[in-house]
Protein backbone atom coordinates (compact mmCIF):
# COMPACT_ATOMS: atom_id res chain seq x y z
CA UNK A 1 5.45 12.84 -4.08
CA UNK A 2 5.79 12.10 -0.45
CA UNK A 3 8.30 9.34 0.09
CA UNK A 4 8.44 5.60 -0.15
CA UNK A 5 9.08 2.90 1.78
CA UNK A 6 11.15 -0.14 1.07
CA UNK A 7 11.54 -3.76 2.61
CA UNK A 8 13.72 -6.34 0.71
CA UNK A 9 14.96 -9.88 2.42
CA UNK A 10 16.08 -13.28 1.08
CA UNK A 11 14.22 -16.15 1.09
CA UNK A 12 15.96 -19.01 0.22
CA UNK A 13 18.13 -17.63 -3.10
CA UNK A 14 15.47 -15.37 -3.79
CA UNK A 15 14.83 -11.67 -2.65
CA UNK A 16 11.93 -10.57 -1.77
CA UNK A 17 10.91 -6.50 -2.13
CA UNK A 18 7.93 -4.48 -1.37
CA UNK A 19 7.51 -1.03 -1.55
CA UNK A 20 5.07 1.32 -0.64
CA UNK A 21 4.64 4.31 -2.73
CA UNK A 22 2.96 7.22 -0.76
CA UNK A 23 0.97 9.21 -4.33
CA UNK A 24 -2.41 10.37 -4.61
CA UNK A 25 -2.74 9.04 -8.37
CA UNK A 26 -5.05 11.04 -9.82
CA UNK A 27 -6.85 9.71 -12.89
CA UNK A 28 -7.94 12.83 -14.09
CA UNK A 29 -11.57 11.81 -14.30
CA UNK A 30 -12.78 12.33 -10.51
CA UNK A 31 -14.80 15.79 -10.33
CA UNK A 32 -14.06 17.95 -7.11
CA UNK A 33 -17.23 17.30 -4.35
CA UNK A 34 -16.88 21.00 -3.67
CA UNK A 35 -16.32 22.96 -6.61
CA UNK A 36 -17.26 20.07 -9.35
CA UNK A 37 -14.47 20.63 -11.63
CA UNK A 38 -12.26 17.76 -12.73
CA UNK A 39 -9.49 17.00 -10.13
CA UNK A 40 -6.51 16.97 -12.94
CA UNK A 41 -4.53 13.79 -13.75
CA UNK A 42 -1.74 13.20 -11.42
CA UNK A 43 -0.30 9.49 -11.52
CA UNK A 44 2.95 7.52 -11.76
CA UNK A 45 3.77 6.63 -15.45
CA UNK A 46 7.31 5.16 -14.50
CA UNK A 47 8.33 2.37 -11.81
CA UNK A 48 12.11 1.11 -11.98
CA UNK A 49 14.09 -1.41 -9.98
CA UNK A 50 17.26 -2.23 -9.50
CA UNK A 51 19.25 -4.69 -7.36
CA UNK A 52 23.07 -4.40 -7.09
CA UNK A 53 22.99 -2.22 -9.87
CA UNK A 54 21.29 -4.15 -12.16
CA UNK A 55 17.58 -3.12 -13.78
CA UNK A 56 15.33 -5.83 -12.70
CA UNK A 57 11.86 -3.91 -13.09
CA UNK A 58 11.00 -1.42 -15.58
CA UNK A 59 6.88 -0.76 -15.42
CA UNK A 60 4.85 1.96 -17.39
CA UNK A 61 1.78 2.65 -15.15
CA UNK A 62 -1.37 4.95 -16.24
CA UNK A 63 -4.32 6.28 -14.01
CA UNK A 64 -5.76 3.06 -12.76
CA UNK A 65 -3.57 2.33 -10.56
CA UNK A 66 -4.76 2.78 -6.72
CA UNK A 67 -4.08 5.85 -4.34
CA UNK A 68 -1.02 4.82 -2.17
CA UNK A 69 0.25 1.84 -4.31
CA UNK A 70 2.05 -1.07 -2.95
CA UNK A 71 3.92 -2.74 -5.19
CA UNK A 72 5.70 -6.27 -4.12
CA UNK A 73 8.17 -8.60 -6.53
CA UNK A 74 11.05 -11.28 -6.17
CA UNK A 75 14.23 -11.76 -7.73
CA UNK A 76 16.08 -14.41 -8.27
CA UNK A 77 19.80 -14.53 -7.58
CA UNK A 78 20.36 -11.46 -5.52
CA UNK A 79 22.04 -11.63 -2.63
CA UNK A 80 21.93 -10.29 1.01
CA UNK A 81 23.90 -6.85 1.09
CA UNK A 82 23.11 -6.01 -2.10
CA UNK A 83 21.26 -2.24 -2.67
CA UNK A 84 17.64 -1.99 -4.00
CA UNK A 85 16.63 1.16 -5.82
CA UNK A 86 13.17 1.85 -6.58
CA UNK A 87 12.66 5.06 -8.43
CA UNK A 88 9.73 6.68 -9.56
CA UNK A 89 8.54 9.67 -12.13
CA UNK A 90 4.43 11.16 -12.47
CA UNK A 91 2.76 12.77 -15.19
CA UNK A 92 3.99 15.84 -14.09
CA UNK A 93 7.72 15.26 -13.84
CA UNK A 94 7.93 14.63 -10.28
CA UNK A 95 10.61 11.84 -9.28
CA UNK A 96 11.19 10.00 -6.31
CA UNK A 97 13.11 7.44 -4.96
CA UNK A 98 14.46 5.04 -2.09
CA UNK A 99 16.63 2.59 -1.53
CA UNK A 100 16.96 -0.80 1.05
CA UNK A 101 19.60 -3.39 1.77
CA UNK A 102 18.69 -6.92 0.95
CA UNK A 103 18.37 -8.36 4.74
């Protein structure tokens, strides 16, 4: 995986955080224009979040999810300062992660 980006910011008394997850999510079902052999699976299965420390998004995904997903949530009684964590883990054990300040 290639990185991530994260924007978090309160609205009110509630945070809101998007992310943008740079993966080519692979279903495992396309077939190769060139060659025509099946491009193999290669998707997240795992999205967590946490906010000051605390898990506020846990999220099994499979291969349906777009190329390049964007994923976008509030919470309700964060605060401005605190840390957002987003981490993620494929099919093939790759992880990746980021974290943003609640702004």
């Amino acid at each position: 995986m290639a990185g991530m980006k994260i924007r978090a910011s309160m609205a009110g008394d509630v945070a809101e955080i998007k992310a943008l997850m740079n993966h080519v999510m692979e279903t495992g079902l396309r077939k190769d224009a060139k060659t025509g052999e099946i491009v193999p699976a290669h998707h997240i299965t795992n999205v967590t979040a946490t906010v000051g420390g605390k898990v506020v998004l846990d999220a099994q995904w499979g291969g349906g999810i777009s190329k390049n997903p964007y994923l976008a949530f509030k919470v309700k009684g964060a605060k401005a300062g605190d840390k957002v964590v987003i981490e993620t883990l494929d099919n093939k054990g790759e992880k990746d992660s980021a974290e943003a300040d609640i702004g």
